[in-house]
Protein backbone atom coordinates (compact mmCIF):
# COMPACT_ATOMS: atom_id res chain seq x y z
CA UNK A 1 1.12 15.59 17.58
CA UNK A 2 2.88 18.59 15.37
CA UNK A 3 0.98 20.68 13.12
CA UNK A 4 2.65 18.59 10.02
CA UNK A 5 1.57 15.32 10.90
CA UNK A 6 -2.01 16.69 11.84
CA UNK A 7 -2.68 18.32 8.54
CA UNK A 8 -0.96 15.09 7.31
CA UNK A 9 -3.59 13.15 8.84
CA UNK A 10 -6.95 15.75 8.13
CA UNK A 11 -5.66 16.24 4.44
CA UNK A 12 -5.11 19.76 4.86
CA UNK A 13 -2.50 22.19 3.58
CA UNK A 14 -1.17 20.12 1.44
CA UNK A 15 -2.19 18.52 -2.44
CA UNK A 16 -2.80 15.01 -2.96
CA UNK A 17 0.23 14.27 -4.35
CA UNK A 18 1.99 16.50 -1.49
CA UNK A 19 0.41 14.50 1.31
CA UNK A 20 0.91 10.95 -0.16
CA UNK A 21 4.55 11.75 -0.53
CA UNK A 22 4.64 13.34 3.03
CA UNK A 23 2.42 10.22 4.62
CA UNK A 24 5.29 7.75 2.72
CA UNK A 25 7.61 9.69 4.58
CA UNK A 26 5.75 9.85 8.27
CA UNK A 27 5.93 7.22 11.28
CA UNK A 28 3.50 4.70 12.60
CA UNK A 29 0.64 4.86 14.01
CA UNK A 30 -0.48 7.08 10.87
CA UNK A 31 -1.72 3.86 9.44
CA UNK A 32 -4.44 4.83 6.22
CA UNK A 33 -2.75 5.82 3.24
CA UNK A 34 -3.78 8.84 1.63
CA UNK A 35 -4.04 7.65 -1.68
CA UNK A 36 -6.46 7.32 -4.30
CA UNK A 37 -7.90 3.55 -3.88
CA UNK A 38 -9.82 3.59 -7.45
CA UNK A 39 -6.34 5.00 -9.34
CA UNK A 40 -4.63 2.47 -6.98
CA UNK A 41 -7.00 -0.25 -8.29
CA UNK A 42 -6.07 0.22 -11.90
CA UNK A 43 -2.54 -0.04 -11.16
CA UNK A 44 -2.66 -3.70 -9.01
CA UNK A 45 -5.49 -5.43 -11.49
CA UNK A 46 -2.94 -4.46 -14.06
CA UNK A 47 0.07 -5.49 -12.85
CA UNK A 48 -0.11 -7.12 -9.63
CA UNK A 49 -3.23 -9.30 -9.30
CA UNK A 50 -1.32 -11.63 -12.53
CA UNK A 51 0.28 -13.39 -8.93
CA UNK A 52 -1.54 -12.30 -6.22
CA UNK A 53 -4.99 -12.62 -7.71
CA UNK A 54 -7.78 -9.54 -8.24
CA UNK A 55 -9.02 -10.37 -4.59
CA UNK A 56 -5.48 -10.56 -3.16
CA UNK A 57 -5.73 -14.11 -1.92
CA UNK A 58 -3.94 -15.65 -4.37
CA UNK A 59 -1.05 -15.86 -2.22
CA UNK A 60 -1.09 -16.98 1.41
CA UNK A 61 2.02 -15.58 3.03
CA UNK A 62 1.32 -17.80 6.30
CA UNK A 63 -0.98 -20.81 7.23
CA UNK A 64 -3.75 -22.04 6.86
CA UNK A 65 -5.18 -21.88 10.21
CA UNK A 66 -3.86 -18.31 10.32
CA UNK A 67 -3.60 -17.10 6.65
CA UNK A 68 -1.98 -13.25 5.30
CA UNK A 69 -2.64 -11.45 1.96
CA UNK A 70 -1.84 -8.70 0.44
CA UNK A 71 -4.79 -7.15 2.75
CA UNK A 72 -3.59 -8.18 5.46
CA UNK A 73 -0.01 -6.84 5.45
CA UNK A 74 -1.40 -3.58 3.92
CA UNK A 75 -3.63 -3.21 6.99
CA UNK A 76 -1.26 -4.67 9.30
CA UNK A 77 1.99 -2.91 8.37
CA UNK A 78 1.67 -0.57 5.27
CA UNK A 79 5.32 0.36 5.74
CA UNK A 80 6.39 -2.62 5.11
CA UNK A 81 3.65 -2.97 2.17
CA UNK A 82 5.21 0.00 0.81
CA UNK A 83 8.20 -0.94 0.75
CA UNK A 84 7.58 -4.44 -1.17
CA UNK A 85 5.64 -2.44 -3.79
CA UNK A 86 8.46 -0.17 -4.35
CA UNK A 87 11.51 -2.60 -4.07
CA UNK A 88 9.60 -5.85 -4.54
CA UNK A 89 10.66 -9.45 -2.84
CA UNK A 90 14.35 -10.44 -3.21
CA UNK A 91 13.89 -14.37 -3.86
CA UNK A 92 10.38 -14.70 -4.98
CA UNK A 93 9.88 -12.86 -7.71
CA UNK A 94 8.33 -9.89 -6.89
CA UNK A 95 9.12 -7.36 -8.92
CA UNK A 96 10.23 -3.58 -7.95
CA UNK A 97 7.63 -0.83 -9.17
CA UNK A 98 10.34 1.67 -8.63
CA UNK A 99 9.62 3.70 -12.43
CA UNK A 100 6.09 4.62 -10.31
CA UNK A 101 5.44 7.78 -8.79
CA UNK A 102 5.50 7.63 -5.20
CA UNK A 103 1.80 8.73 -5.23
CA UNK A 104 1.05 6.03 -7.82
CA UNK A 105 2.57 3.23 -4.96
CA UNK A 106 0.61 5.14 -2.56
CA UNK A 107 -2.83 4.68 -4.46
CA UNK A 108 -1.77 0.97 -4.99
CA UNK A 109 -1.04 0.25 -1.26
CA UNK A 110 -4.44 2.65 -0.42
CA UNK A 111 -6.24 0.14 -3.15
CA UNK A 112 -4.73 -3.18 -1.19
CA UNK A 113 -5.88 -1.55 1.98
CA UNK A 114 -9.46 -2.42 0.70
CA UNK A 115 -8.57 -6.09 -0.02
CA UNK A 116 -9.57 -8.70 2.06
CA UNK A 117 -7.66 -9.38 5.63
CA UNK A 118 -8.81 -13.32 6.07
């Protein structure tokens, strides 16, 4: 592991807004995002959880007998959470948060990391 991705990692050398840019930036396995989960919180009970509920289980994005939220693709894959916070859903309705900060969508995706997986 390089010096970069360490201090990405530890939180060192780097600001908050520095490292959340820097951890949008990095390659799996660096899985927790850096962000602020109680900024991040503010952001989705404002303008997400209106679809995807204030637990983020308002929307089942498989089955039943094997059911994905918001927490669970967050935990699962936050690269690919990312990404549908920044750009949205083509199709759905989903809109693209791209006037955020890339720290705010960090904080948002480090708040739906807290959400419920099941």
């Amino acid at each position: 592991m390089d010096a970069d991705h360490r201090d990405l990692i530890l939180g060192q050398r780097c600001s908050g807004r520095a490292r959340r840019k820097r951890w949008a930036r990095s390659s799996p396995p660096y899985t927790n995002a850096p962000g602020n989960p109680r900024r991040g919180a503010q952001f989705f009970q404002t303008i997400c959880a209106v679809c995807h509920g204030f637990d983020g289980k308002a929307i089942n994005f498989h089955s039943a007998d094997d059911p994905e939220y918001v927490g669970t693709v967050a935990a699962d894959n936050p690269w690919e959470a990312l990404h549908k916070i920044r750009f949205g859903q083509p199709g759905v309705g989903m809109i693209a948060l791209t006037a955020l900060s890339m720290g705010t969508l960090v904080d948002i995706l480090s708040y739906a990391q807290t959400l419920p997986t099941k």
